[in-house]
Protein backbone atom coordinates (compact mmCIF):
# COMPACT_ATOMS: atom_id res chain seq x y z
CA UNK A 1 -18.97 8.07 17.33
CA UNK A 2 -20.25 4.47 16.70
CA UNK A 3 -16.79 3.16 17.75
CA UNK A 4 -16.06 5.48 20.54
CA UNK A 5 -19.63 4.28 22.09
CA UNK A 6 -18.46 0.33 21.49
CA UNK A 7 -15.99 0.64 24.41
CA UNK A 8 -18.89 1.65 26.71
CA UNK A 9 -21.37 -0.94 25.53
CA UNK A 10 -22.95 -4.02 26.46
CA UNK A 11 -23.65 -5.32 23.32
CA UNK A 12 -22.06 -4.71 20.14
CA UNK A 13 -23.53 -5.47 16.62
CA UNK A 14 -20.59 -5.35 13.61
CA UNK A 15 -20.04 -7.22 10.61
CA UNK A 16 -17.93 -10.38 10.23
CA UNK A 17 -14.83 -8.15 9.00
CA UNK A 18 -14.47 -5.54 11.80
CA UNK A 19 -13.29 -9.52 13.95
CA UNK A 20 -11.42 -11.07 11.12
CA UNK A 21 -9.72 -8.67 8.63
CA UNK A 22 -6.38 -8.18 10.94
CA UNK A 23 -6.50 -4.38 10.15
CA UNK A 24 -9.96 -3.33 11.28
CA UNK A 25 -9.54 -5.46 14.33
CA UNK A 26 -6.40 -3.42 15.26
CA UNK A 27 -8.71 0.00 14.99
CA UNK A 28 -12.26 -1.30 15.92
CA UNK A 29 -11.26 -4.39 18.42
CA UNK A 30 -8.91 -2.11 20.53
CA UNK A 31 -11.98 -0.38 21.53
CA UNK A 32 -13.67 -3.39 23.39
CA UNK A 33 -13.63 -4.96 26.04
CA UNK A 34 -12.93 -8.90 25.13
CA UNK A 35 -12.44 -10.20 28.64
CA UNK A 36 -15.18 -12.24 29.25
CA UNK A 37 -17.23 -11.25 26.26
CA UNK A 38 -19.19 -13.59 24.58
CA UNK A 39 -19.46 -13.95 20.76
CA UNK A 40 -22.11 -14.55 18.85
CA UNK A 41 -22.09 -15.04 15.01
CA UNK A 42 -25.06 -14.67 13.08
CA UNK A 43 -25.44 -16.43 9.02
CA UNK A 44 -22.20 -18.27 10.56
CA UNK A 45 -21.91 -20.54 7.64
CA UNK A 46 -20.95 -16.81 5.91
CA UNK A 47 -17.82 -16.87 8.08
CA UNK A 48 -15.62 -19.30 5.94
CA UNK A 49 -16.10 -16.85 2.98
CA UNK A 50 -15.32 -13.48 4.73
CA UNK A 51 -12.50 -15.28 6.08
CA UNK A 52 -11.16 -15.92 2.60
CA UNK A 53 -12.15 -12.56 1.55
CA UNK A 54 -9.97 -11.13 4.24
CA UNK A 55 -6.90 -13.07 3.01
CA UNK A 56 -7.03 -12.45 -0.11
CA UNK A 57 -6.92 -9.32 -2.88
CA UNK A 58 -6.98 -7.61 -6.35
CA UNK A 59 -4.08 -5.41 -7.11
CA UNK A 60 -5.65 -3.57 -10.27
CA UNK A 61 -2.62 -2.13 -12.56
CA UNK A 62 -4.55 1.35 -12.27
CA UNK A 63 -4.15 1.21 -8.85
CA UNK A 64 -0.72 0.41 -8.84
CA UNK A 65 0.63 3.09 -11.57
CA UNK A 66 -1.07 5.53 -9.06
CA UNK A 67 1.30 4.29 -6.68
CA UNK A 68 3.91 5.08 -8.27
CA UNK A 69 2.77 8.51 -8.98
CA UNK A 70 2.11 9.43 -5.22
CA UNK A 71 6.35 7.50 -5.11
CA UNK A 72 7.18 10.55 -6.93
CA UNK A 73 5.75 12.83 -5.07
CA UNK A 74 7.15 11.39 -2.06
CA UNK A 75 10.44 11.58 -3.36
CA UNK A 76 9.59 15.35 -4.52
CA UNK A 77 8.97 16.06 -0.85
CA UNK A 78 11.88 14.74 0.40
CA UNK A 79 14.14 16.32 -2.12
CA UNK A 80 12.20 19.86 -1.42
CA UNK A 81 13.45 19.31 2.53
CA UNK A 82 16.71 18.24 2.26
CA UNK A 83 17.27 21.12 -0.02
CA UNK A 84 15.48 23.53 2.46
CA UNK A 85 18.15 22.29 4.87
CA UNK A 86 21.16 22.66 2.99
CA UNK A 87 20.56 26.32 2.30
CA UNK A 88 18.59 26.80 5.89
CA UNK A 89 20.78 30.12 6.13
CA UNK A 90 20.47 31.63 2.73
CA UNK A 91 16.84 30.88 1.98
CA UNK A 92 16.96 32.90 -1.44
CA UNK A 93 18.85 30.32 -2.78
CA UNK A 94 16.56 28.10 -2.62
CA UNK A 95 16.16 26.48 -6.38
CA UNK A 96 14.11 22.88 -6.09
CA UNK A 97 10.14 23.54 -4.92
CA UNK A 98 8.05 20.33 -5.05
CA UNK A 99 4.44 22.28 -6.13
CA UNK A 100 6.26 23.89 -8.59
CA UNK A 101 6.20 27.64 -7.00
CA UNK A 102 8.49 29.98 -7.76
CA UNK A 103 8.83 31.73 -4.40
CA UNK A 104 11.09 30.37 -1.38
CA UNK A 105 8.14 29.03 1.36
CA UNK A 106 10.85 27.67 3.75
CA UNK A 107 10.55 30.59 6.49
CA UNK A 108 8.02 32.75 8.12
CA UNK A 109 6.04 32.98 11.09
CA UNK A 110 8.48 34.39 14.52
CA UNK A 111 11.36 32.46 13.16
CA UNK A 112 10.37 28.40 13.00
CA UNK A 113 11.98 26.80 10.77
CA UNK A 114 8.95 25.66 8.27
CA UNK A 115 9.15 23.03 5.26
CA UNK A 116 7.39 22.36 2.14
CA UNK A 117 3.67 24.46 2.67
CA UNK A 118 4.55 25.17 5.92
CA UNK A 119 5.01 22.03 8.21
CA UNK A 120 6.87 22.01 10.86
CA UNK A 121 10.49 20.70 10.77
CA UNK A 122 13.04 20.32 13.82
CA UNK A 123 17.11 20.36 13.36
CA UNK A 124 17.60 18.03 10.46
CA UNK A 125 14.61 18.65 8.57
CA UNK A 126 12.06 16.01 10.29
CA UNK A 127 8.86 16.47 10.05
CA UNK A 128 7.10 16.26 13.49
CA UNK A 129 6.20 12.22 13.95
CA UNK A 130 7.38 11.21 10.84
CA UNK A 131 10.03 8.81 10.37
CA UNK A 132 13.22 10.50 8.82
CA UNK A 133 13.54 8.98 5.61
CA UNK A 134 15.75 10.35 2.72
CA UNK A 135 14.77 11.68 -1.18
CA UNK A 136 17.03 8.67 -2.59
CA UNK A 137 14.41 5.93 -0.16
CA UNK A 138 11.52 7.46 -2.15
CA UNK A 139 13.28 7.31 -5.48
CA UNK A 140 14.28 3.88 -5.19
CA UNK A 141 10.36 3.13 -3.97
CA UNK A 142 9.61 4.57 -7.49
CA UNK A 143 12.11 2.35 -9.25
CA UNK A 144 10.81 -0.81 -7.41
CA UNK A 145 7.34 -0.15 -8.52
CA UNK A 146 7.56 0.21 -11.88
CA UNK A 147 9.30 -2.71 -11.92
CA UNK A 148 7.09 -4.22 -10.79
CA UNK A 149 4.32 -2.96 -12.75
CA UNK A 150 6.47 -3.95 -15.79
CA UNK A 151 7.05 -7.47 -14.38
CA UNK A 152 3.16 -8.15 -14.19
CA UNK A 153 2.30 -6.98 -17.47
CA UNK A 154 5.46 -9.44 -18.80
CA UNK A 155 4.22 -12.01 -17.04
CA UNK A 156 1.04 -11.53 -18.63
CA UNK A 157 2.46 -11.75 -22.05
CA UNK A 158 4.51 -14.55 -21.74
CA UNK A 159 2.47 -17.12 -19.92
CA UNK A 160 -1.17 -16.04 -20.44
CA UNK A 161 -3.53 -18.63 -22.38
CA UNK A 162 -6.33 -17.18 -24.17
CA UNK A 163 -10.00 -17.66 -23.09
CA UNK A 164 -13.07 -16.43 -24.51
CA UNK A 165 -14.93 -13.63 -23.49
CA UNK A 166 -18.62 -12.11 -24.02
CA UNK A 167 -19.83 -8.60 -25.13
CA UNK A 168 -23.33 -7.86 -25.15
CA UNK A 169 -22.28 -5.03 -27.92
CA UNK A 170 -20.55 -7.37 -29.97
CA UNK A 171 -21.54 -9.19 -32.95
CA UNK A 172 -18.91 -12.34 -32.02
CA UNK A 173 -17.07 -13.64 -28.99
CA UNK A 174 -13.57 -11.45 -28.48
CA UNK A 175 -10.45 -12.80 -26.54
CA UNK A 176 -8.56 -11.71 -23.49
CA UNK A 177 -5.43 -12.65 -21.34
CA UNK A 178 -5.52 -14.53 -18.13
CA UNK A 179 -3.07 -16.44 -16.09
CA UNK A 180 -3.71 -18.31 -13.36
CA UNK A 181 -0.96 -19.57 -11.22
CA UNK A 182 0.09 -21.69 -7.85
CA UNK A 183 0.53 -19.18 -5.05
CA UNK A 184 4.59 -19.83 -4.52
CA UNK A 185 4.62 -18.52 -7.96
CA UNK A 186 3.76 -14.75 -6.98
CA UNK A 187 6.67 -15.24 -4.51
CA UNK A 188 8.89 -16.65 -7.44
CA UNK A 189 7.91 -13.13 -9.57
CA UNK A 190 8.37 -11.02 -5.83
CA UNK A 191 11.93 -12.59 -5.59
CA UNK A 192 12.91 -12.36 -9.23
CA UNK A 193 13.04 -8.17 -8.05
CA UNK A 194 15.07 -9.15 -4.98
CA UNK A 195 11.76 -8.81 -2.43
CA UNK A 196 11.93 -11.38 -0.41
CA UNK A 197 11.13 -12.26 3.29
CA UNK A 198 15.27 -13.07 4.17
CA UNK A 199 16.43 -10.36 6.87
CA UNK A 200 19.35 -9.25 4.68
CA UNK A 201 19.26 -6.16 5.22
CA UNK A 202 20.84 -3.85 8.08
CA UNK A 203 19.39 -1.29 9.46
CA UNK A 204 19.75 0.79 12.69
CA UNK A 205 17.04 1.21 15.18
CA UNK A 206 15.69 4.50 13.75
CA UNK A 207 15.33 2.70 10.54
CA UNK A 208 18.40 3.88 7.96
CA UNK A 209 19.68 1.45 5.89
CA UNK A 210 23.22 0.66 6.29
CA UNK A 211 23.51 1.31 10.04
CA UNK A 212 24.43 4.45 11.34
CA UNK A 213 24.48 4.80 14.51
CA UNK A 214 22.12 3.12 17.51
CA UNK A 215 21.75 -0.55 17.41
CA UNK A 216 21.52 -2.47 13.99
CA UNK A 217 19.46 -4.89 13.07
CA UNK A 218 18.38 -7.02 9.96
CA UNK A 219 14.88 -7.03 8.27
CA UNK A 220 13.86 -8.25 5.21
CA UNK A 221 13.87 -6.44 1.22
CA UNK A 222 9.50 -6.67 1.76
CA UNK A 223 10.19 -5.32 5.33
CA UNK A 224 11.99 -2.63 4.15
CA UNK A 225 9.78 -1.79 0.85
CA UNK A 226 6.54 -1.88 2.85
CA UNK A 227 8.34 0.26 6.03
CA UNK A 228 9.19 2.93 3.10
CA UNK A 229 5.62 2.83 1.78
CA UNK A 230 3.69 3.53 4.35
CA UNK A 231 5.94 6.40 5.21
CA UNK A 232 5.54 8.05 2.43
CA UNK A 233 1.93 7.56 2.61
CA UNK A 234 2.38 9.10 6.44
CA UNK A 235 4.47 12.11 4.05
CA UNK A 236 2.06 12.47 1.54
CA UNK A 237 -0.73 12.45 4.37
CA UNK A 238 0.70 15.51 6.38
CA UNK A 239 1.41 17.53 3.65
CA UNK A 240 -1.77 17.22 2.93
CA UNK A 241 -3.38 18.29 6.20
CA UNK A 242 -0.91 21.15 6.42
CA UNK A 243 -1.86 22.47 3.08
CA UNK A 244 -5.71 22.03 3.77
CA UNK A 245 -6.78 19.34 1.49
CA UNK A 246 -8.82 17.10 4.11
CA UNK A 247 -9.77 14.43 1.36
CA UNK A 248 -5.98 13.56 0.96
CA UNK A 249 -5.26 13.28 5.00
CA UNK A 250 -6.23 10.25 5.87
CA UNK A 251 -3.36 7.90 5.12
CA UNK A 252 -5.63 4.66 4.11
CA UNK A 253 -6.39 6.89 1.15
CA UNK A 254 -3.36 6.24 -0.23
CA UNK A 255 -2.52 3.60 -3.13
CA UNK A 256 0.68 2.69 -1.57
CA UNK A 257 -0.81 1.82 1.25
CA UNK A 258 -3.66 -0.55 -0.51
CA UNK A 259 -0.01 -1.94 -2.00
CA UNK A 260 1.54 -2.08 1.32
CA UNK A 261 -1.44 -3.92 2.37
CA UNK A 262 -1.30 -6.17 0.01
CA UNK A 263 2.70 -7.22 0.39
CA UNK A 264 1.58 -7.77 4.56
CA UNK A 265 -1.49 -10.07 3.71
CA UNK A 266 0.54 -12.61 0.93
CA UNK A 267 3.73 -12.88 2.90
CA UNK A 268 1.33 -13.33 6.40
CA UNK A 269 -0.19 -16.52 3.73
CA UNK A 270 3.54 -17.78 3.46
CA UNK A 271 4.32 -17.37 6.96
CA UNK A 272 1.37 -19.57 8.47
CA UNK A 273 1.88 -22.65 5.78
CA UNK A 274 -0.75 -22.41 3.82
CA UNK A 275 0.04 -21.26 0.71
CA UNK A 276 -1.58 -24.51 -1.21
CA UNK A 277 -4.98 -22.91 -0.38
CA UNK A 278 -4.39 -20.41 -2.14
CA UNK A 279 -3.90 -18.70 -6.25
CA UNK A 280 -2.42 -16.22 -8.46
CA UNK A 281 -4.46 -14.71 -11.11
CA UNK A 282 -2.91 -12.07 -13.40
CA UNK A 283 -5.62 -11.16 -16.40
CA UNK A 284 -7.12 -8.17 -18.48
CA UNK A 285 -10.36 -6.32 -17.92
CA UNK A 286 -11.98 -8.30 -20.61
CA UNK A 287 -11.50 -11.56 -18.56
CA UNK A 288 -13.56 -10.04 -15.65
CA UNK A 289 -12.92 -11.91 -12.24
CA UNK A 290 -14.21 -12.53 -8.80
CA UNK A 291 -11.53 -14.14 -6.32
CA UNK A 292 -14.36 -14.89 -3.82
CA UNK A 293 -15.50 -17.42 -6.40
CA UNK A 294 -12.01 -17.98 -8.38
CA UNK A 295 -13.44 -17.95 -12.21
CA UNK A 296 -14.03 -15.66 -14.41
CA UNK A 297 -17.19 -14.82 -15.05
CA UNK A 298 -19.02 -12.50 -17.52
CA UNK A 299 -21.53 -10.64 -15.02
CA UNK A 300 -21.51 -6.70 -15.26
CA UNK A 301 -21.38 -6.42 -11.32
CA UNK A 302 -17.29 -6.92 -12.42
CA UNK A 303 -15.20 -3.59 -12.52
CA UNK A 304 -12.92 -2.95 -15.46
CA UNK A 305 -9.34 -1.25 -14.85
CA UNK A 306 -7.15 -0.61 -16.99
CA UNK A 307 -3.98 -2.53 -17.66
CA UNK A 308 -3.51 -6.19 -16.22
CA UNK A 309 -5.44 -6.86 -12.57
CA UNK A 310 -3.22 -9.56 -10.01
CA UNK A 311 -5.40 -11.32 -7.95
CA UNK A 312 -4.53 -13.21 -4.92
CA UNK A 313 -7.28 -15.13 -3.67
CA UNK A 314 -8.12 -18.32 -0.78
């Protein structure tokens, strides 16, 4: 309501974010009216850090083994509808159900042809809005991210130094991981998996890899990777809605999409030049970290996750 009200309004009070993190200001900033408007920042010598804050961020391993998970179920989905669609006419034959039910749900209704929990699909087994993308996209999505999950917790191992950590329930001072790196060097570990920013690829206009009718055009492995992410997100989001879980509808709840994020924000870094004000952190829980400062520090306000957290910070 707050929002909807902004594009009507005078003034318009809103923290430092809703101007500077490039994602709120695509929702929130659409809404006003910036012709002639005046800004005003308040606490402005605050601006520097929630500029740096919007640049930068954590990629907790928890966080990124859950995107894997919802990978897999994107590729589950996909498989469920392409199967649907080979055996459109004998629905009984159906033999691959991604929830795991033993009954055929692909018809019902007067006659629509229905997918997985009853969304809507046209000739070819699109969903309605969503981009077309195949079982094999999300399976290779899958791959990508465990490798890369393995890649971080290598990287870990092999180039970490140890530094000492506190516990106010231990009797002496314990050890953890950390590494902490130039930024090209997350781009060195990003290519060593073949994602890179080099338009390589060809793809037609709808977005198939390889061509295939329509114009073609080349985009880059990230391009691609964070394209496929955020449709299954979109995927995972509408089956969702259409099987009335609310809390899982909104596609920014989505871990791929925090990852997707993430890819967007350090390649935008490389992009503008100015990589040398910024560092890679990879380090354990026990090492707990704030990028906004960039040292660890031993204050409880830190969360722990499990498995190694990458930081990218300004």
């Amino acid at each position: 309501m707050s929002q909807d009200m902004a594009a009507r309004a005078d003034i318009v009070f809103a923290p430092y974010n809703y101007l500077i993190d490039p994602k709120l200001r695509e929702t929130f900033g659409n809404r006003i009216r910036w012709n002639d408007a005046v800004l005003l920042f308040d606490e402005a010598h605050n601006v520097e850090g929630a500029c740096a804050e919007a640049a930068s961020f954590e990629l907790p391993a928890a966080n990124l083994a859950a995107a894997v998970r919802e990978a897999q179920e994107a590729f589950e989905l996909a498989a469920a509808e392409e199967e649907l669609s080979a055996h459109a006419a004998e629905p009984d034959r159906l033999l691959f159900n991604a929830r795991g039910r033993g009954e055929d749900d692909g018809f019902g209704g007067t006659g629509e042809k229905l997918g997985v929990n009853g969304m809507k699909r046209v000739d070819g087994g699109d969903r309605d809005g969503l981009t077309k993308r195949t079982a094999l996209e999300y399976k290779q999505l899958r791959g990508i991210l465990l490798a890369l999950e393995s890649k971080i917790a290598s990287e870990l191992d092999k180039g970490s130094v140890k530094s000492p950590g506190t516990s106010a329930f231990a009797e002496k001072a314990h050890f953890a991981k950390e590494l902490v790196k130039p930024c090209a060097y997350f781009f060195d570990v990003l290519a060593s998996l073949r994602i890179t920013d080099e338009p390589v690829i060809a793809v037609s206009d709808e977005g198939n890899v390889g061509g295939g009718g329509g114009g073609v055009k080349k985009v880059s492995s990230v391009q691609l990777l964070v394209a496929v992410m955020r449709d299954a997100a979109l995927l995972l989001a509408s089956e969702a809605a259409s099987g009335g879980a609310q809390a899982k509808s909104r596609v920014s709840s989505f871990r791929l999409v925090e990852v997707a994020d993430a890819l967007d924000k350090a390649f935008a870094v490389r992009k503008s030049g100015q990589m040398d004000a910024f560092r890679v952190r990879i380090g354990t829980p026990d090492t707990p970290f704030s990028h906004q400062r960039g040292f660890s520090s031993g204050g409880s306000g830190s969360a722990a996750h499990s498995g190694p957290t990458l930081s990218f910070w300004c």
